[in-house]
Protein backbone atom coordinates (compact mmCIF):
# COMPACT_ATOMS: atom_id res chain seq x y z
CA UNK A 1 -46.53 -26.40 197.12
CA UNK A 2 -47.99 -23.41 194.95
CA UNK A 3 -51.34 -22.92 194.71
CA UNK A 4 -50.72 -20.53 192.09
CA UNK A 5 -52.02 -23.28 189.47
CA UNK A 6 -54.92 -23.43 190.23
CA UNK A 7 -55.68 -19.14 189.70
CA UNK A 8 -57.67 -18.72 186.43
CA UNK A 9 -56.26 -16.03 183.93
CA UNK A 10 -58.37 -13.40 183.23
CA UNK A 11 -58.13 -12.19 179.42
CA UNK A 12 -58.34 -8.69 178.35
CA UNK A 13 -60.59 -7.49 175.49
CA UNK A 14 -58.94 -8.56 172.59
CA UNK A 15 -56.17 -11.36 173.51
CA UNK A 16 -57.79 -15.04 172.38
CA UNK A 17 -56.34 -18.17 173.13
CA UNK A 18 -56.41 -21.24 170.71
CA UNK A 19 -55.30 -24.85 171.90
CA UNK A 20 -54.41 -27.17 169.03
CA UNK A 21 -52.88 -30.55 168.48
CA UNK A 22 -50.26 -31.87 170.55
CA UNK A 23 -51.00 -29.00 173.32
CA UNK A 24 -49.41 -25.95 171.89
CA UNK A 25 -51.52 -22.91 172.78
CA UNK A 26 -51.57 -19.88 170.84
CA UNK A 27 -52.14 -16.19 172.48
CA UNK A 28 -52.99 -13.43 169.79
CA UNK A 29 -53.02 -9.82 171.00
CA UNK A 30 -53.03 -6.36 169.67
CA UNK A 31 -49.36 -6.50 169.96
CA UNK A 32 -48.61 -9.73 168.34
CA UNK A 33 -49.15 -13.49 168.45
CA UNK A 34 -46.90 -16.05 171.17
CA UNK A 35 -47.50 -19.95 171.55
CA UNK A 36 -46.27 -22.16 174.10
CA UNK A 37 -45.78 -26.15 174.06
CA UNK A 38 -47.51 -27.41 177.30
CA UNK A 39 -46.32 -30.64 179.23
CA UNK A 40 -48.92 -33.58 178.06
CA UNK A 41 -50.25 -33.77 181.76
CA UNK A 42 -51.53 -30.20 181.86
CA UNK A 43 -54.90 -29.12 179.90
CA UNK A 44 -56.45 -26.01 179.32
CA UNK A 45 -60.09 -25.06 179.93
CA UNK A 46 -61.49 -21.54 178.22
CA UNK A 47 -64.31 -20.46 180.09
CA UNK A 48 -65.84 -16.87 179.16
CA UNK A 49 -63.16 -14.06 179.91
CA UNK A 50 -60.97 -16.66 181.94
CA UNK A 51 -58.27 -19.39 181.05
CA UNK A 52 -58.13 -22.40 183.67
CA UNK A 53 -55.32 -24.89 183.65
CA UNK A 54 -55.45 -28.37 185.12
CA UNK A 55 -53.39 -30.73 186.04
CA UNK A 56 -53.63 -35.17 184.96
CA UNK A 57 -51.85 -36.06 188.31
CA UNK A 58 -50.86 -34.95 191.94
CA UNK A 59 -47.37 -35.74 191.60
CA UNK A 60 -44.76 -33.14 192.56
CA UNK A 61 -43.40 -32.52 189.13
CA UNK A 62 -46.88 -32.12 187.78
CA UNK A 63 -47.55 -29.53 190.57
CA UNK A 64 -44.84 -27.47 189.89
CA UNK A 65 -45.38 -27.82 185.77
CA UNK A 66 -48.72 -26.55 186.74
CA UNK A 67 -47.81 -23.17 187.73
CA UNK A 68 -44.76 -22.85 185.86
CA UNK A 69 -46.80 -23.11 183.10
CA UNK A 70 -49.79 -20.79 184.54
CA UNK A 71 -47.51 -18.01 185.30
CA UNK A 72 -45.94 -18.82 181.41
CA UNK A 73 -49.32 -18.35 180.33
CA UNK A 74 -50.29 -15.15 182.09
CA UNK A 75 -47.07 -13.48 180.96
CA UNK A 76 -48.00 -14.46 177.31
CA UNK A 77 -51.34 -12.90 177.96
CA UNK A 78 -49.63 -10.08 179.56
CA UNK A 79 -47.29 -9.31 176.66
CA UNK A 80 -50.08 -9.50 173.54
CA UNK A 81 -52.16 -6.69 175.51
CA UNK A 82 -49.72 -4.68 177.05
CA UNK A 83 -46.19 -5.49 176.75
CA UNK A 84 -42.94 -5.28 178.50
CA UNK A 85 -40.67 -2.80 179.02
CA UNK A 86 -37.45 -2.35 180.75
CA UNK A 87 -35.04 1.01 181.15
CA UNK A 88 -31.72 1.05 181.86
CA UNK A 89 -29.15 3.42 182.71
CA UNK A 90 -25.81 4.05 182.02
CA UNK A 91 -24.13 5.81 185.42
CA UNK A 92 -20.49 6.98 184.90
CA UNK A 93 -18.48 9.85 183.64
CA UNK A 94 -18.30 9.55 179.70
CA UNK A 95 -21.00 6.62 179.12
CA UNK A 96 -22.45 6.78 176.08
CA UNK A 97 -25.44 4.73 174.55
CA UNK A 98 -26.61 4.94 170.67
CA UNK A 99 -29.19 2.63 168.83
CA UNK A 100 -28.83 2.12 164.94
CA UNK A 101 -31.42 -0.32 163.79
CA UNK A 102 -31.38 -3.64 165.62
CA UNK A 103 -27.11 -2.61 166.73
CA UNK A 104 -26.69 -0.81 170.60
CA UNK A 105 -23.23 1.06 170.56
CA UNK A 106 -22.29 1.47 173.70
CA UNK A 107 -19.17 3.57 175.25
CA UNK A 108 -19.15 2.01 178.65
CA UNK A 109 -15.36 2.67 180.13
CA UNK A 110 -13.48 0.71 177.55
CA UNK A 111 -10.75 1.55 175.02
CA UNK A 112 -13.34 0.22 172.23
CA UNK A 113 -16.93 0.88 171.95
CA UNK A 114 -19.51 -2.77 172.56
CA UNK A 115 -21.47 -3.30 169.47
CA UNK A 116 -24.54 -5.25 170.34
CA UNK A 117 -27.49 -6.64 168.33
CA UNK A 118 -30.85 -6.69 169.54
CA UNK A 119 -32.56 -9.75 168.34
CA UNK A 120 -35.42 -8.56 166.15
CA UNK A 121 -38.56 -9.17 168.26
CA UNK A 122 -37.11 -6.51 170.87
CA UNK A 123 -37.34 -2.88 169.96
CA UNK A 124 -34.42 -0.89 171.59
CA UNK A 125 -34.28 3.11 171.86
CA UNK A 126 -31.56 5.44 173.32
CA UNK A 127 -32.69 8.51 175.44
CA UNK A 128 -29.85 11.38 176.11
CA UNK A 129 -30.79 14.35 178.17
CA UNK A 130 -27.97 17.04 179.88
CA UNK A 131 -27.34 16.38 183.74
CA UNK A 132 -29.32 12.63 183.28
CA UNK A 133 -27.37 9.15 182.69
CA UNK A 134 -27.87 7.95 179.38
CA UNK A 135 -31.26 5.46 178.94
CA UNK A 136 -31.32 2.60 177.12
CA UNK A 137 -35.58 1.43 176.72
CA UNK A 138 -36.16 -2.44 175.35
CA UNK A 139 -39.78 -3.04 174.49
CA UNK A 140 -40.93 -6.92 173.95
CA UNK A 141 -43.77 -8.60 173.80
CA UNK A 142 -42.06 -12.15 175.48
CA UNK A 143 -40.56 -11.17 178.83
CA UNK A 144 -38.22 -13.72 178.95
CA UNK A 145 -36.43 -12.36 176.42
CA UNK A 146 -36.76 -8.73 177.06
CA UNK A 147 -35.59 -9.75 180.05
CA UNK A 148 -32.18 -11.71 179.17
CA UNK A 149 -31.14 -9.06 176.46
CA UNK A 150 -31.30 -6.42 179.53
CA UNK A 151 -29.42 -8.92 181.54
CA UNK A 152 -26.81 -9.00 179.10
CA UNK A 153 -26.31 -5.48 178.22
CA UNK A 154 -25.92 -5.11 182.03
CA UNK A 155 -23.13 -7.57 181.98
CA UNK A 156 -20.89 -5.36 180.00
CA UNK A 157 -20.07 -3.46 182.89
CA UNK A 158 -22.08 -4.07 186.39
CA UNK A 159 -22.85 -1.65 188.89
CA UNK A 160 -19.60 -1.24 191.09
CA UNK A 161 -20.65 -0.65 194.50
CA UNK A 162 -17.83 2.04 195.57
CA UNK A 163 -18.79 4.94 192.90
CA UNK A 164 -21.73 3.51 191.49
CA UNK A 165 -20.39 3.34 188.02
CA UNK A 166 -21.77 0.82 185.86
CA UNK A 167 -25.20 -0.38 183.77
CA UNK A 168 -28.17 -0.38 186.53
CA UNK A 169 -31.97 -0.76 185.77
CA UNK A 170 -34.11 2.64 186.54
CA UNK A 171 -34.71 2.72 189.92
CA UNK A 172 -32.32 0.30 190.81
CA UNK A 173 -30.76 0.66 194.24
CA UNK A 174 -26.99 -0.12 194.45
CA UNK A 175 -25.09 -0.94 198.03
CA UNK A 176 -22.49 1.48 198.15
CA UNK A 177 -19.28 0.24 200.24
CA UNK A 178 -17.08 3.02 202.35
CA UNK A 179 -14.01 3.40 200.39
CA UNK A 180 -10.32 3.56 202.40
CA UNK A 181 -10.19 5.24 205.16
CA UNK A 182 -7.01 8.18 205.32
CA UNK A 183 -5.18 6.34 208.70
C-alpha cells in the first residue's frame, strides 16, 4: 500500500483550510475557493503551515481513501496558490483554433468547424504565430477538470501516428509508424 497518506501538506502563504460539519473542507486561495466532501473515516489535523490527514481504520479501502483523498487535497491546495495550466497544439496543414468567450472554434480537418464550450471555471485562450501550430492554453484552478476539458478537445481529432496530424499536448511525443514501403 501507499504511504503517500500519511505525507503532511505544506500550505503556502495565503491558502487556509476550514473543516466544517459533516467533513467538507474548504481551501481558499488567491485564486479562488474549492471544497471537498471527505469519506467519514478520514479526519483532518491543521498544524502550523501543514495539513495532516488520518485515517479511523487499517482496512484496505480506508488506506487507499487515505491518499486518494491526500493527493485530492494537495491538488486543491495546489490550484488556490498557483493554478493549472495545460497547452495544446493543433499539428496539421490548415488547423485552425479561435476562442470567443467561453465557445473554442476549431477547424480541425473536417467539412464543418467543432464549436465547443468551455465550462465557466476554465479560462481558454488561442495563440497563432507564422511557422508554429496553433495553441490552445486552458487555465483552472481544479485540475480535474482542466484536465478532462483538454482530454476532450483532444478527442476531436487524436494524434495519428503516420504524419503526426492531430490535437497533441506541448511537448507531447507521438510514435510515428513507417508508412508503405514502394516494393
Amino acid at each position: 500500500m501507499s504511504r503517500i497518506g500519511n505525507a503532511p501538506i505544506n500550505l503556502p502563504a495565503g491558502v487556509e483550510i476550514s473543516v466544517s460539519q459533516g467533513n467538507i473542507v474548504r481551501v481558499k486561495g488567491s485564486k479562488g475557493e474549492l471544497m471537498l466532501e471527505l469519506d467519514a473515516e478520514i479526519s483532518v489535523e491543521l498544524d502550523d503551515g501543514a495539513v495532516l490527514l488520518r485515517r479511523g481504520s487499517e482496512q484496505k479501502e480506508v488506506k487507499a481513501k487515505h491518499g486518494l483523498f491526500r493527493a485530492l487535497l494537495n491538488n486543491m491546495v495546489i490550484g488556490v496558490s498557483v493554478g493549472y495550466k495545460i497547452h495544446q497544439e493543433l499539428v496539421g496543414v490548415g488547423f485552425r483554433a479561435n476562442a470567443k468567450g467561453q465557445i473554442l472554434e476549431l477547424a480541425v480537418g473536417y467539412s464543418h468547424p467543432i464549436h465547443f464550450k468551455i465550462p465557466e471555471e476554465v479560462k481558454v485562450m488561442t495563440e497563432t504565430q507564422k511557422g508554429k501550430p496553433p495553441l490552445v492554453t486552458l487555465e483552472s484552478i481544479d485540475k480535474q477538470l482542466v484536465g478532462q476539458v483538454a482530454a476532450k478537445i483532444r478527442s476531436f481529432r487524436k494524434p495519428e501516428p503516420y504524419k503526426g496530424k492531430g490535437i497533441r499536448y506541448k511537448g507531447e511525443e507521438i510514435r510515428r509508424k513507417a508508412g508503405k514501403s514502394a516494393g
